[in-house]
Structures are given as C-alpha cells and as structure tokens.
PDB file of N, CA and C in Angstrom:
ATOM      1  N   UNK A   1      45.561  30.702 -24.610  1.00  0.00           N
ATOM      2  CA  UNK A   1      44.977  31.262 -23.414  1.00  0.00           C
ATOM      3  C   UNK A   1      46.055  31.768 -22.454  1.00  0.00           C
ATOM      4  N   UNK A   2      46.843  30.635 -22.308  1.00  0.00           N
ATOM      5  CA  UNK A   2      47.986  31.576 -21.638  1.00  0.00           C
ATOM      6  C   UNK A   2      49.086  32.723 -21.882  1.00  0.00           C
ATOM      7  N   UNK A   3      49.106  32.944 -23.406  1.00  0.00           N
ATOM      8  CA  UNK A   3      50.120  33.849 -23.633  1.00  0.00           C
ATOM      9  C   UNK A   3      48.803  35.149 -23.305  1.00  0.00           C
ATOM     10  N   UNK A   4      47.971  34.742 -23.748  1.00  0.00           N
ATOM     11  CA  UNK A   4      47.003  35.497 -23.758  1.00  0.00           C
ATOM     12  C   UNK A   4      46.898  36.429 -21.963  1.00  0.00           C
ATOM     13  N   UNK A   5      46.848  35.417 -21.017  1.00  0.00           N
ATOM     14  CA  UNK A   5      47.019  36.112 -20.078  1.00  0.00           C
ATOM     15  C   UNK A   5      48.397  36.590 -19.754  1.00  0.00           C
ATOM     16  N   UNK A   6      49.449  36.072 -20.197  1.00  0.00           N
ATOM     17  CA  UNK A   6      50.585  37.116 -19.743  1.00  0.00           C
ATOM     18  C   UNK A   6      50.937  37.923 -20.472  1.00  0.00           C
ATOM     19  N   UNK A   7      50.627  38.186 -21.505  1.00  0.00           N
ATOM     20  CA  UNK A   7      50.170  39.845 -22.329  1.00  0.00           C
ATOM     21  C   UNK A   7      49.863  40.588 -21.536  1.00  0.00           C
ATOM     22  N   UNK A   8      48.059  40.002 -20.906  1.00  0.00           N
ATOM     23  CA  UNK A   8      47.727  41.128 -20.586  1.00  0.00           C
ATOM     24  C   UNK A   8      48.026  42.089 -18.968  1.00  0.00           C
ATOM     25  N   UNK A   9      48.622  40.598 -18.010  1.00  0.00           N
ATOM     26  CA  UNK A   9      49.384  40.645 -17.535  1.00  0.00           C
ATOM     27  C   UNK A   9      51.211  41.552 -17.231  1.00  0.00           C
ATOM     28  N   UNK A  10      51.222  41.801 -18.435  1.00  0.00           N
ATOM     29  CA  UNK A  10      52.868  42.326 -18.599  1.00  0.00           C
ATOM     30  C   UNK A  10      52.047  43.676 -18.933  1.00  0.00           C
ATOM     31  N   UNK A  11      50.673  43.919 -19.333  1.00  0.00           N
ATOM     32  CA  UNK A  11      50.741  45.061 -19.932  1.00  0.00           C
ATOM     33  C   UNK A  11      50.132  45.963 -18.450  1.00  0.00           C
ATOM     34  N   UNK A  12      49.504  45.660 -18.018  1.00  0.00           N
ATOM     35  CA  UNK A  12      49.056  45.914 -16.243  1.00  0.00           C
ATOM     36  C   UNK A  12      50.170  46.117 -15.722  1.00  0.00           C
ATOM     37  N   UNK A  13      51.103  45.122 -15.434  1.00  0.00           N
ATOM     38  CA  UNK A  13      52.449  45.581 -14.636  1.00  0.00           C
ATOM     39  C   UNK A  13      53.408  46.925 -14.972  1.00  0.00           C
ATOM     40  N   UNK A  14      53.249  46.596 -16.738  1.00  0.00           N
ATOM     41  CA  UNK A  14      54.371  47.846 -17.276  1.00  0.00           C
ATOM     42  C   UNK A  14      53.394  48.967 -17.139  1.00  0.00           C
ATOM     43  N   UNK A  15      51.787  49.100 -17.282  1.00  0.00           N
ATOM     44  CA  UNK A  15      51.200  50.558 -17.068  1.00  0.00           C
ATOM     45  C   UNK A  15      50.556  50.904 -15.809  1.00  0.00           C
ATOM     46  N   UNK A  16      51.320  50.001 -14.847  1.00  0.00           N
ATOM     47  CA  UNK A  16      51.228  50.143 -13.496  1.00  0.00           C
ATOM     48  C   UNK A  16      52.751  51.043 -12.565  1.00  0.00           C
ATOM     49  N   UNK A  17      53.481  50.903 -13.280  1.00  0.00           N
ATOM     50  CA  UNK A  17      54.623  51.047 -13.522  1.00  0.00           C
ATOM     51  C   UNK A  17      54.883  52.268 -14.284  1.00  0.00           C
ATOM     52  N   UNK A  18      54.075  52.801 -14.698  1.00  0.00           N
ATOM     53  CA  UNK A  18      54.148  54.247 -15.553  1.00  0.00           C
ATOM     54  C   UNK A  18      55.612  53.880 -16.747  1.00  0.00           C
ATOM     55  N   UNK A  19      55.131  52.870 -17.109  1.00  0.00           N
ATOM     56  CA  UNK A  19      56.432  52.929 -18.441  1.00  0.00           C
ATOM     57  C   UNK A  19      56.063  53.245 -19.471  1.00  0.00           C
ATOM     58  N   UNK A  20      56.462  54.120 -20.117  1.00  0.00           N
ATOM     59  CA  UNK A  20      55.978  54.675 -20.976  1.00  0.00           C
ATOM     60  C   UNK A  20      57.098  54.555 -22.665  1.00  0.00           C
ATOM     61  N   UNK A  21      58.109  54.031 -22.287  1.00  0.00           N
ATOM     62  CA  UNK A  21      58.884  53.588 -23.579  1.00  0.00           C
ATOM     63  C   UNK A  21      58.306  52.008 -23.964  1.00  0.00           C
ATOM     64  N   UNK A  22      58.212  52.150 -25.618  1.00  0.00           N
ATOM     65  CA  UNK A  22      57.710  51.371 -26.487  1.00  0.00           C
ATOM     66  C   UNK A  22      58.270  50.345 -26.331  1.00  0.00           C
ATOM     67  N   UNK A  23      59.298  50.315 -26.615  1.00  0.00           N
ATOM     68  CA  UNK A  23      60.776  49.315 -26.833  1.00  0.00           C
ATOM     69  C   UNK A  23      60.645  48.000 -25.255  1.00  0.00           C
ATOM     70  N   UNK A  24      60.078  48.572 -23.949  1.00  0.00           N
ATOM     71  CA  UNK A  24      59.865  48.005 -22.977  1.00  0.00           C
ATOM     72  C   UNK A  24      58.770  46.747 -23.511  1.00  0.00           C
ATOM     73  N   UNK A  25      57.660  47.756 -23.618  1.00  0.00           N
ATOM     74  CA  UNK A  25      56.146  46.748 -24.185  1.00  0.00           C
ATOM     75  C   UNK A  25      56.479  46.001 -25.474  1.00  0.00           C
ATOM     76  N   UNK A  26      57.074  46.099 -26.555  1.00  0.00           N
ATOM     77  CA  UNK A  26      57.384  44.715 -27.482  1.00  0.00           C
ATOM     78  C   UNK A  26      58.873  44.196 -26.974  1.00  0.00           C
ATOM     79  N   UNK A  27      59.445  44.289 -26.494  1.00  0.00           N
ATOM     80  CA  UNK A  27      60.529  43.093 -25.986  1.00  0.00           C
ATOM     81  C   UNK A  27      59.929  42.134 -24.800  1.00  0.00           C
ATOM     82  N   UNK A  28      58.870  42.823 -24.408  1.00  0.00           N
ATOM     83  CA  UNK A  28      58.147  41.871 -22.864  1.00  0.00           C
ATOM     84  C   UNK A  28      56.995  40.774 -23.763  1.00  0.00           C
ATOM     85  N   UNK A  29      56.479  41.683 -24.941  1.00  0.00           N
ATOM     86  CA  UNK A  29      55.524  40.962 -25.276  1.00  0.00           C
ATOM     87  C   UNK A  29      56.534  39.646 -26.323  1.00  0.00           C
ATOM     88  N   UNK A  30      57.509  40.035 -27.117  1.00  0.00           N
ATOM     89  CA  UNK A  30      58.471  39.068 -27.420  1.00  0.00           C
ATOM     90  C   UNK A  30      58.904  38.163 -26.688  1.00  0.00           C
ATOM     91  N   UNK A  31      59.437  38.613 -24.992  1.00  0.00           N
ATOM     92  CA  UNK A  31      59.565  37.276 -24.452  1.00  0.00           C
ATOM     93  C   UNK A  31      58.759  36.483 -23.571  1.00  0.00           C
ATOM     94  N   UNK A  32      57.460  37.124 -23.866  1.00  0.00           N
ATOM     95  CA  UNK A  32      56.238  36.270 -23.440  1.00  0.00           C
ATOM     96  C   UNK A  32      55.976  35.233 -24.483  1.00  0.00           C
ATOM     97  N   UNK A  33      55.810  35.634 -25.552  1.00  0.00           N
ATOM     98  CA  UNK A  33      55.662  34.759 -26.723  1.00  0.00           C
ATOM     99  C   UNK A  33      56.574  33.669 -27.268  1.00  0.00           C
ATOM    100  N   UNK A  34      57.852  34.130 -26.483  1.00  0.00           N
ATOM    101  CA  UNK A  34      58.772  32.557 -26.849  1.00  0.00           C
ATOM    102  C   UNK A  34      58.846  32.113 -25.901  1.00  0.00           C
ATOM    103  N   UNK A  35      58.248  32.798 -24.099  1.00  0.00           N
ATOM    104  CA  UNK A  35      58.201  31.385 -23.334  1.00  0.00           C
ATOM    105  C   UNK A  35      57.107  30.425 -23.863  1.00  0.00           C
ATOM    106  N   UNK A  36      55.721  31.416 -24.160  1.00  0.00           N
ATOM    107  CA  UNK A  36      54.878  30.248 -24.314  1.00  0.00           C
ATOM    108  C   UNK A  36      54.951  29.454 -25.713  1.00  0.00           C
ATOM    109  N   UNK A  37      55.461  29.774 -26.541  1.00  0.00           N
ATOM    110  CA  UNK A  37      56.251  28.493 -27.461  1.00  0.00           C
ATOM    111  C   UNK A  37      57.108  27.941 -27.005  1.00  0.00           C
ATOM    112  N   UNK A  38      57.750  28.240 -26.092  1.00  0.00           N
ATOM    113  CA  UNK A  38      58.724  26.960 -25.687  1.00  0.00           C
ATOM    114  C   UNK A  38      58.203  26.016 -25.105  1.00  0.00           C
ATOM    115  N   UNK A  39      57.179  26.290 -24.152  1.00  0.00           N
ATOM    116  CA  UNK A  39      56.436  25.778 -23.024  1.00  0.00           C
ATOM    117  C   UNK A  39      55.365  24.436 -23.855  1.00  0.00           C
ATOM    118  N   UNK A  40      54.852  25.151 -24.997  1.00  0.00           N
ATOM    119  CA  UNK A  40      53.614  24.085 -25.643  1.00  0.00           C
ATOM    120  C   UNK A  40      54.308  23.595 -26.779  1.00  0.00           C
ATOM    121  N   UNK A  41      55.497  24.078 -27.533  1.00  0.00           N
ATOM    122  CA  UNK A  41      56.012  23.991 -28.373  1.00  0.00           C
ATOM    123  C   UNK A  41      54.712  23.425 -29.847  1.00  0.00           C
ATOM    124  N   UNK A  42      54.327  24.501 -30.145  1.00  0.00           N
ATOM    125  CA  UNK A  42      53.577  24.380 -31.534  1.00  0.00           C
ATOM    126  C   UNK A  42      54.007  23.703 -32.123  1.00  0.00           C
ATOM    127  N   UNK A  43      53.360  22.805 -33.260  1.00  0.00           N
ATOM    128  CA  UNK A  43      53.626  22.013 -34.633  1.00  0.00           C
ATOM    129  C   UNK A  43      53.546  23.161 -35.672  1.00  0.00           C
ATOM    130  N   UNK A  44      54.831  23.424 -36.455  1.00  0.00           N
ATOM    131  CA  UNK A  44      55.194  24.525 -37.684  1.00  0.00           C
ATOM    132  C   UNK A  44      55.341  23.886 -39.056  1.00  0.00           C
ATOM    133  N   UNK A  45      54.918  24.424 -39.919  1.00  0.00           N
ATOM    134  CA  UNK A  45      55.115  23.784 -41.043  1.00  0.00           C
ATOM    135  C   UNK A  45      56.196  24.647 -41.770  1.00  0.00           C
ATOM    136  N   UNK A  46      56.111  25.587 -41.406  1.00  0.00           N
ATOM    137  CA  UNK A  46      57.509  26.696 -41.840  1.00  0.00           C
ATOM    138  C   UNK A  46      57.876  27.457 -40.582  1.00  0.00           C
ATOM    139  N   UNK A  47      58.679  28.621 -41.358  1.00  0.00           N
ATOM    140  CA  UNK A  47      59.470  29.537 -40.115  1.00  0.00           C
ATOM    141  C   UNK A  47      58.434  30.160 -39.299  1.00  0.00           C
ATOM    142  N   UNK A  48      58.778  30.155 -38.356  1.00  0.00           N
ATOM    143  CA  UNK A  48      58.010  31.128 -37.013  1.00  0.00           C
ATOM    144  C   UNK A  48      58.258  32.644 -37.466  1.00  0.00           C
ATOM    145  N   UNK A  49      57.144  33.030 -38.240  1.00  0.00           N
ATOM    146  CA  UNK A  49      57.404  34.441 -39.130  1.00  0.00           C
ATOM    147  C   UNK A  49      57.128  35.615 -37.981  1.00  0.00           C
ATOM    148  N   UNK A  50      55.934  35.117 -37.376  1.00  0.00           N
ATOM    149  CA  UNK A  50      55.502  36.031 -35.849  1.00  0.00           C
ATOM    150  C   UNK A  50      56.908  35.990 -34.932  1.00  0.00           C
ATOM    151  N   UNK A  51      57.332  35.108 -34.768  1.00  0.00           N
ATOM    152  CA  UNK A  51      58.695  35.137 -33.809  1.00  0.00           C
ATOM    153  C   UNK A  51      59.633  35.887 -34.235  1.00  0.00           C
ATOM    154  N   UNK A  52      60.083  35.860 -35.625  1.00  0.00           N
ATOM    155  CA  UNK A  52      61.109  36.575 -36.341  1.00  0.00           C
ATOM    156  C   UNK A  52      60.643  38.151 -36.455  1.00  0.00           C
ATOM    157  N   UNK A  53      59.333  38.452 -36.285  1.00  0.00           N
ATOM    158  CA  UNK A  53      59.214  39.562 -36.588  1.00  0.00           C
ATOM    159  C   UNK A  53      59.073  40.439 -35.179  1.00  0.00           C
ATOM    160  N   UNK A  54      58.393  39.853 -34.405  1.00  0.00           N
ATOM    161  CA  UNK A  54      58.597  40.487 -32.924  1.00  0.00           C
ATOM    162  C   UNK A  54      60.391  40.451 -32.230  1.00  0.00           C
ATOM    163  N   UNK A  55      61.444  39.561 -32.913  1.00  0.00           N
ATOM    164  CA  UNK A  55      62.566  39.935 -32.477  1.00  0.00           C
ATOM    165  C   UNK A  55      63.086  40.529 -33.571  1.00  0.00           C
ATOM    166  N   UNK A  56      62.351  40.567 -34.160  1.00  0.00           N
ATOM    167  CA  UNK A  56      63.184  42.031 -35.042  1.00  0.00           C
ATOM    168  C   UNK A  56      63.401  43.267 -34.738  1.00  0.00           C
ATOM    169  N   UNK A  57      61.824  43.634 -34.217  1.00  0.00           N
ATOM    170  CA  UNK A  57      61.314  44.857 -34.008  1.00  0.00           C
ATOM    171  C   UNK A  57      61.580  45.134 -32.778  1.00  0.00           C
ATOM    172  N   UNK A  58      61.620  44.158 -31.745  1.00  0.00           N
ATOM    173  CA  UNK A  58      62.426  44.027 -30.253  1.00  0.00           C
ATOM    174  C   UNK A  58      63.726  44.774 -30.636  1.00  0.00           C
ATOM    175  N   UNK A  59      64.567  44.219 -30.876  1.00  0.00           N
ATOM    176  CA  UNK A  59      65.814  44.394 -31.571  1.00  0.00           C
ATOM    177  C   UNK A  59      65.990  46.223 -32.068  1.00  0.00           C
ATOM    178  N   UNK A  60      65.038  46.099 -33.111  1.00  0.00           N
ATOM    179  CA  UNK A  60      64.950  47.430 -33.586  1.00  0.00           C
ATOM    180  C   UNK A  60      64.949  48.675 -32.584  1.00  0.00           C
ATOM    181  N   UNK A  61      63.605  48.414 -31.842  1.00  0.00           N
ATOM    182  CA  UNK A  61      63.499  49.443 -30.601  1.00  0.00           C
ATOM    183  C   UNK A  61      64.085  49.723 -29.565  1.00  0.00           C
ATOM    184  N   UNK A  62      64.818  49.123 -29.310  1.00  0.00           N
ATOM    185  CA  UNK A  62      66.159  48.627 -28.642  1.00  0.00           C
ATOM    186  C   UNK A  62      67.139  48.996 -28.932  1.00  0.00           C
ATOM    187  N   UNK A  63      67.503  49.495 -30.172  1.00  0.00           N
ATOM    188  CA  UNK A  63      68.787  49.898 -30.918  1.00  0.00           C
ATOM    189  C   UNK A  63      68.855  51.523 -30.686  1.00  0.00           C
ATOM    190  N   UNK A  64      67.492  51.509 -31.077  1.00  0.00           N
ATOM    191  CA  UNK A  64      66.721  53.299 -31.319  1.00  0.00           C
ATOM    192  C   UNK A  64      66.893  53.725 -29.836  1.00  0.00           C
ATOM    193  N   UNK A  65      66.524  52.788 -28.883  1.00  0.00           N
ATOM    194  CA  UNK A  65      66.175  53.653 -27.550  1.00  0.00           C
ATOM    195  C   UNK A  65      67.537  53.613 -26.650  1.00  0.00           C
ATOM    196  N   UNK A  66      68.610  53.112 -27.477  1.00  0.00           N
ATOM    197  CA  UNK A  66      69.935  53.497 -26.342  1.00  0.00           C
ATOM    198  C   UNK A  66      70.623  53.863 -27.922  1.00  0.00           C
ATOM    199  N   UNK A  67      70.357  54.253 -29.122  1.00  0.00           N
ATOM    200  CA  UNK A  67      71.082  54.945 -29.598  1.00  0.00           C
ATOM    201  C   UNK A  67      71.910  54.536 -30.805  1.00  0.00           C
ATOM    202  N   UNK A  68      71.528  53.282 -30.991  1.00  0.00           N
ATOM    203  CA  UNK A  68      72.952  52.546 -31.445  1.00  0.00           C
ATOM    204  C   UNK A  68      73.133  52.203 -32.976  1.00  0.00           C
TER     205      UNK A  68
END
C-alpha cells in the first residue's frame, strides 16, 4: 500500500513538473521501491529479481540519457 502510494505520488510530482525524460520516472520508481523494502524488509526466498531489474534499467537509462 505504501509503495503503492509513493508511485503514484512520484508520478503526480514528476508530471506536475512537466518531466518528460524516461530515465527520471524509473530511477524514482527504483528508489521508491528500495525505500519501501528497506522500510518492511520482505521475507525472500531468492534474489530480489524486481530490484535487480529496475536497477538495471535505472542504470541503463541513465547511461543513454547523459551519453555514456
């Protein structure tokens, strides 16, 4: 429920904000998602595949949007 509201939260602010690069909206939604795992800290039975893949793609868009 709560990541849930600061999703939708981050997504109001950034299209309040006229942001319009991608790379903004999955690195916000990435570090929404590891505060609120840090915060409740889930029980995992393996790797955090959702975590690894939103800082991937964080990462990725990020690389692309300054070039690198």
């Amino acid at each position: 429920m709560i990541l849930a509201i600061l999703l939708v939260a981050s997504v109001v602010l950034l299209s309040a904000g006229r942001v319009q690069d991608l790379s903004a909206y999955i690195s916000l939604f990435t570090l929404c998602y590891f505060a609120a795992s840090f915060v409740f800290r889930p029980k995992r039975r393996t790797i955090d595949f959702v975590g690894l893949g939103l800082l991937y793609y964080s990462a990725l868009f990020i690389a692309i949007a300054f070039g690198l």
